[in-house]
PDB file of N, CA and C in Angstrom:
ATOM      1  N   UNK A   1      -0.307  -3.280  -0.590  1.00  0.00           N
ATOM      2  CA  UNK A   1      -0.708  -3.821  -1.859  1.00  0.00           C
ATOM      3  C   UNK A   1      -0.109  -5.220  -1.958  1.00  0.00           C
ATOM      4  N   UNK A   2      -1.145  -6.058  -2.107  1.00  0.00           N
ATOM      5  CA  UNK A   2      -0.180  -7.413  -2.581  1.00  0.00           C
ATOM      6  C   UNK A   2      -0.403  -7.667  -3.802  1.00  0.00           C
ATOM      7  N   UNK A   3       0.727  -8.361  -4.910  1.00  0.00           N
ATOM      8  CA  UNK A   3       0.879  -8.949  -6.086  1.00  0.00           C
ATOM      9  C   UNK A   3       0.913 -10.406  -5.558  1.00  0.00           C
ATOM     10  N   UNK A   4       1.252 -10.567  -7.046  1.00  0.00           N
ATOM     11  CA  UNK A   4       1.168 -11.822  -7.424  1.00  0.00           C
ATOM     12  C   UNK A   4       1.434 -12.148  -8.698  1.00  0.00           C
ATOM     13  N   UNK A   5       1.851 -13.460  -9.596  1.00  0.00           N
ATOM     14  CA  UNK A   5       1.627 -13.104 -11.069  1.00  0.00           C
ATOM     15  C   UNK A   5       0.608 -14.729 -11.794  1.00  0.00           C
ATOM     16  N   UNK A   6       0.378 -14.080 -12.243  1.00  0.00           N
ATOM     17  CA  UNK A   6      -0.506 -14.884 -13.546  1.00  0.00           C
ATOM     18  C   UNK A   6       0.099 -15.402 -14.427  1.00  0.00           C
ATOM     19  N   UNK A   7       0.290 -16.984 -14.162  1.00  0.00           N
ATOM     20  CA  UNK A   7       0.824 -17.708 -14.985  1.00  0.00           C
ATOM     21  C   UNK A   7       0.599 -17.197 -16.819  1.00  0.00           C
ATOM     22  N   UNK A   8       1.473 -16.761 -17.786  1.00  0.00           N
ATOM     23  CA  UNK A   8       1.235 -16.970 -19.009  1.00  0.00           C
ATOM     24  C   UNK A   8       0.614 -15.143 -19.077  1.00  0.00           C
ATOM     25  N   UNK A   9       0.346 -14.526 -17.958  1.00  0.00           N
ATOM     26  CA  UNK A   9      -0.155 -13.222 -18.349  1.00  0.00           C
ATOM     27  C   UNK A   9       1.100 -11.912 -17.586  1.00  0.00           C
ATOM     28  N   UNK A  10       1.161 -12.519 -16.213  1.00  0.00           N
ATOM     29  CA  UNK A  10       2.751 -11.499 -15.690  1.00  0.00           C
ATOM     30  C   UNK A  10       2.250 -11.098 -14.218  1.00  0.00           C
ATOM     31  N   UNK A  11       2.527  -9.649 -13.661  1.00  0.00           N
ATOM     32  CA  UNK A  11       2.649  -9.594 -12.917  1.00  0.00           C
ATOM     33  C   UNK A  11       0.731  -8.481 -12.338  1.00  0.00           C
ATOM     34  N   UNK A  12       0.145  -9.013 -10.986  1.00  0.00           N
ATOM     35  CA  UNK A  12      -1.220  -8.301 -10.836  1.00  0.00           C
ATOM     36  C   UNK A  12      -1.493  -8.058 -10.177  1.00  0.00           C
ATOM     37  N   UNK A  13      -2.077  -7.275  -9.721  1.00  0.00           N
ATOM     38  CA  UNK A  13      -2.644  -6.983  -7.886  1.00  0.00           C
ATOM     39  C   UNK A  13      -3.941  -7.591  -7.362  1.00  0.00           C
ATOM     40  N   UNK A  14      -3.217  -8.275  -6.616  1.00  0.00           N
ATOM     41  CA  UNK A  14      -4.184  -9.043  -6.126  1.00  0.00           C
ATOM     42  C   UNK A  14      -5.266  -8.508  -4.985  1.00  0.00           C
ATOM     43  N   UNK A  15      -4.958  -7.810  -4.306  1.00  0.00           N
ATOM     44  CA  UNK A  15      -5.403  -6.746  -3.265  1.00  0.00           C
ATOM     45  C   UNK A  15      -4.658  -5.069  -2.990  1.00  0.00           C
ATOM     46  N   UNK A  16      -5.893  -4.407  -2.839  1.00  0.00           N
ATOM     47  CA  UNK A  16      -5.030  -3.176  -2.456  1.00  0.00           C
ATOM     48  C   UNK A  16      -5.582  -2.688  -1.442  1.00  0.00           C
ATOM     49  N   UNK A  17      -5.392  -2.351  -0.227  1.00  0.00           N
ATOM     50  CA  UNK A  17      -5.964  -1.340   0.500  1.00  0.00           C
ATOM     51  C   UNK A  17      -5.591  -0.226   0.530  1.00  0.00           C
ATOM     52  N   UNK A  18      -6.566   0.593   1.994  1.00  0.00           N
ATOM     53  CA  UNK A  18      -5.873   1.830   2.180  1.00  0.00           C
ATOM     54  C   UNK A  18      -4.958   1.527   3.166  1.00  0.00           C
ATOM     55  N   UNK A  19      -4.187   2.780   2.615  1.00  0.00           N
ATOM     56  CA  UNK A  19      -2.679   3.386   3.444  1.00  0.00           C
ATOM     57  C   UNK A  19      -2.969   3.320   5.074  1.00  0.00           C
ATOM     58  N   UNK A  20      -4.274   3.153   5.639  1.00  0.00           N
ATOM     59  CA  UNK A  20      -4.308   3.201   7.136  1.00  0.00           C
ATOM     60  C   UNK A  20      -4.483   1.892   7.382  1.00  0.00           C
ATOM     61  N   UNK A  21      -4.746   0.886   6.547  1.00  0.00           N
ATOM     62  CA  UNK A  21      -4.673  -0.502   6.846  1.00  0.00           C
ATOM     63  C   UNK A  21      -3.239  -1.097   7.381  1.00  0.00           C
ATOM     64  N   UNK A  22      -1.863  -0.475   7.132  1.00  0.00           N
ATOM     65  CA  UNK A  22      -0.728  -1.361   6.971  1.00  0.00           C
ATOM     66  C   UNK A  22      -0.326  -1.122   8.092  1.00  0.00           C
ATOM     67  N   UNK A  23       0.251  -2.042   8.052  1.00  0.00           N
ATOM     68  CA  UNK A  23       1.412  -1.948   9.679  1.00  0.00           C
ATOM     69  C   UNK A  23       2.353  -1.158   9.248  1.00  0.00           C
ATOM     70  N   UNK A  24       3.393  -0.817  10.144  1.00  0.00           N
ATOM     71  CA  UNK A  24       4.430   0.339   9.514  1.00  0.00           C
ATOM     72  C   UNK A  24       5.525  -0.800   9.203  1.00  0.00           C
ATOM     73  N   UNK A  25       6.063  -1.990   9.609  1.00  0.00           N
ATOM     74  CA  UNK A  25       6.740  -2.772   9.004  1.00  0.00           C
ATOM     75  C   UNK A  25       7.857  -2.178   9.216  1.00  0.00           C
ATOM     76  N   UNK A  26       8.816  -1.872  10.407  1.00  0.00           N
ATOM     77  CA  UNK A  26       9.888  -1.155  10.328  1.00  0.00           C
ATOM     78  C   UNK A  26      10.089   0.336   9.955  1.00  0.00           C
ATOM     79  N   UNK A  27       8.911   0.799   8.665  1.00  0.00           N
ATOM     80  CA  UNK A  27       9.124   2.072   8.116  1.00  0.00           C
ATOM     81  C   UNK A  27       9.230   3.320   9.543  1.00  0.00           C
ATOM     82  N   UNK A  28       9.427   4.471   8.857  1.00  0.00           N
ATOM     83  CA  UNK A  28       9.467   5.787   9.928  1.00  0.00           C
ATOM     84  C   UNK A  28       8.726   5.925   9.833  1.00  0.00           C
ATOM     85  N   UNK A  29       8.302   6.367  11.236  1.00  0.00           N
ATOM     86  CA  UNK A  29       6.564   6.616  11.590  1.00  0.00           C
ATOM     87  C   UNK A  29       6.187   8.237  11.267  1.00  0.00           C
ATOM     88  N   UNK A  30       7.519   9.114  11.136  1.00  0.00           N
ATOM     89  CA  UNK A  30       7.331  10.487  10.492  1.00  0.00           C
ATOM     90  C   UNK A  30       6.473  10.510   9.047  1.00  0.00           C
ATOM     91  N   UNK A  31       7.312   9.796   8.347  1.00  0.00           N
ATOM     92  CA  UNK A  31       7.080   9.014   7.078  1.00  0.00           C
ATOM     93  C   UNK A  31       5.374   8.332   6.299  1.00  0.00           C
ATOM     94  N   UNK A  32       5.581   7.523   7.785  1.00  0.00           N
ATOM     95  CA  UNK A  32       3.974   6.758   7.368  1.00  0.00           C
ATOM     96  C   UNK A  32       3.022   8.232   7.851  1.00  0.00           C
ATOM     97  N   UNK A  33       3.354   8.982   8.777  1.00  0.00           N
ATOM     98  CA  UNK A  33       1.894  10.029   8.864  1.00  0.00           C
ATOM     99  C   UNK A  33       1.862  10.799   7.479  1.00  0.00           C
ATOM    100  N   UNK A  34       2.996  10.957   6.591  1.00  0.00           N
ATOM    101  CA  UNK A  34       2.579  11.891   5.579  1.00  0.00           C
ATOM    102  C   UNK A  34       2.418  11.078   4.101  1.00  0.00           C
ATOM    103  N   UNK A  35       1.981  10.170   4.597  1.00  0.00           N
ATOM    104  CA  UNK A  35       1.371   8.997   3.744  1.00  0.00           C
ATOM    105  C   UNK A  35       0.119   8.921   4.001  1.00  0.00           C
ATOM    106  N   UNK A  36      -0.003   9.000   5.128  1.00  0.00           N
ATOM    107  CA  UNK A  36      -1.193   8.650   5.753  1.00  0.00           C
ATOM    108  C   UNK A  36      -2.466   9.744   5.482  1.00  0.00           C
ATOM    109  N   UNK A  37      -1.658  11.394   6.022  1.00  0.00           N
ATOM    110  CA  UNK A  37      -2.019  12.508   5.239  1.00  0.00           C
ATOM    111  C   UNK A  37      -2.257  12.955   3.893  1.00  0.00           C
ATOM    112  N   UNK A  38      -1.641  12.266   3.029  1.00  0.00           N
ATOM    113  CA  UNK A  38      -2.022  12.346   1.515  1.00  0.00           C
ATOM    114  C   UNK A  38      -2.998  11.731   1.159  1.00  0.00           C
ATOM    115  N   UNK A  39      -3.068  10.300   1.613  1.00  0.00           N
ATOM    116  CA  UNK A  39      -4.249   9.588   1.379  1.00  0.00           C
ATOM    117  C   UNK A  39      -5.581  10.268   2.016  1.00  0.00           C
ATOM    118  N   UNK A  40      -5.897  10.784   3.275  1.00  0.00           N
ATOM    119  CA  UNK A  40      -6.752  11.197   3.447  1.00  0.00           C
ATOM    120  C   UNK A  40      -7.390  12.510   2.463  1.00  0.00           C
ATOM    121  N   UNK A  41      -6.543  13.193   2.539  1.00  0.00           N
ATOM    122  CA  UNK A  41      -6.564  14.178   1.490  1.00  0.00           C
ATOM    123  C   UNK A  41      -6.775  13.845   0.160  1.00  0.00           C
ATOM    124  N   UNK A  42      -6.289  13.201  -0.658  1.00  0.00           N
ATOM    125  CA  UNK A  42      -6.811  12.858  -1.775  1.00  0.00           C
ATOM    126  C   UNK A  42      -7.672  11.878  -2.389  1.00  0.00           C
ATOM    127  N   UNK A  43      -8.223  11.775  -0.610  1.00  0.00           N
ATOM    128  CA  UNK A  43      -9.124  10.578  -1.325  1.00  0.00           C
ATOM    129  C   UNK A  43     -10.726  10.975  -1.522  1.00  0.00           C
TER     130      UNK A  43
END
């Protein structure tokens, strides 16, 4: 998800994807599959 903020309005999302778009960025890769698993599932 990236933010951003809007001068005079605060803070907004500027983009969101899905959870299989991201790099793992350091995170645990145990971690990102049951992220990864929820999203499929509830989507």
């Amino acid at each position: 998800m990236d933010v951003g903020v809007i001068q005079g309005r605060g803070w907004a999302v500027v983009e969101q994807n899905a959870a299989w778009g991201a790099g793992l960025y350091g995170c645990d890769p145990i971690e990102v599959l049951e992220v990864l698993r929820y999203a499929v599932v509830a989507a």
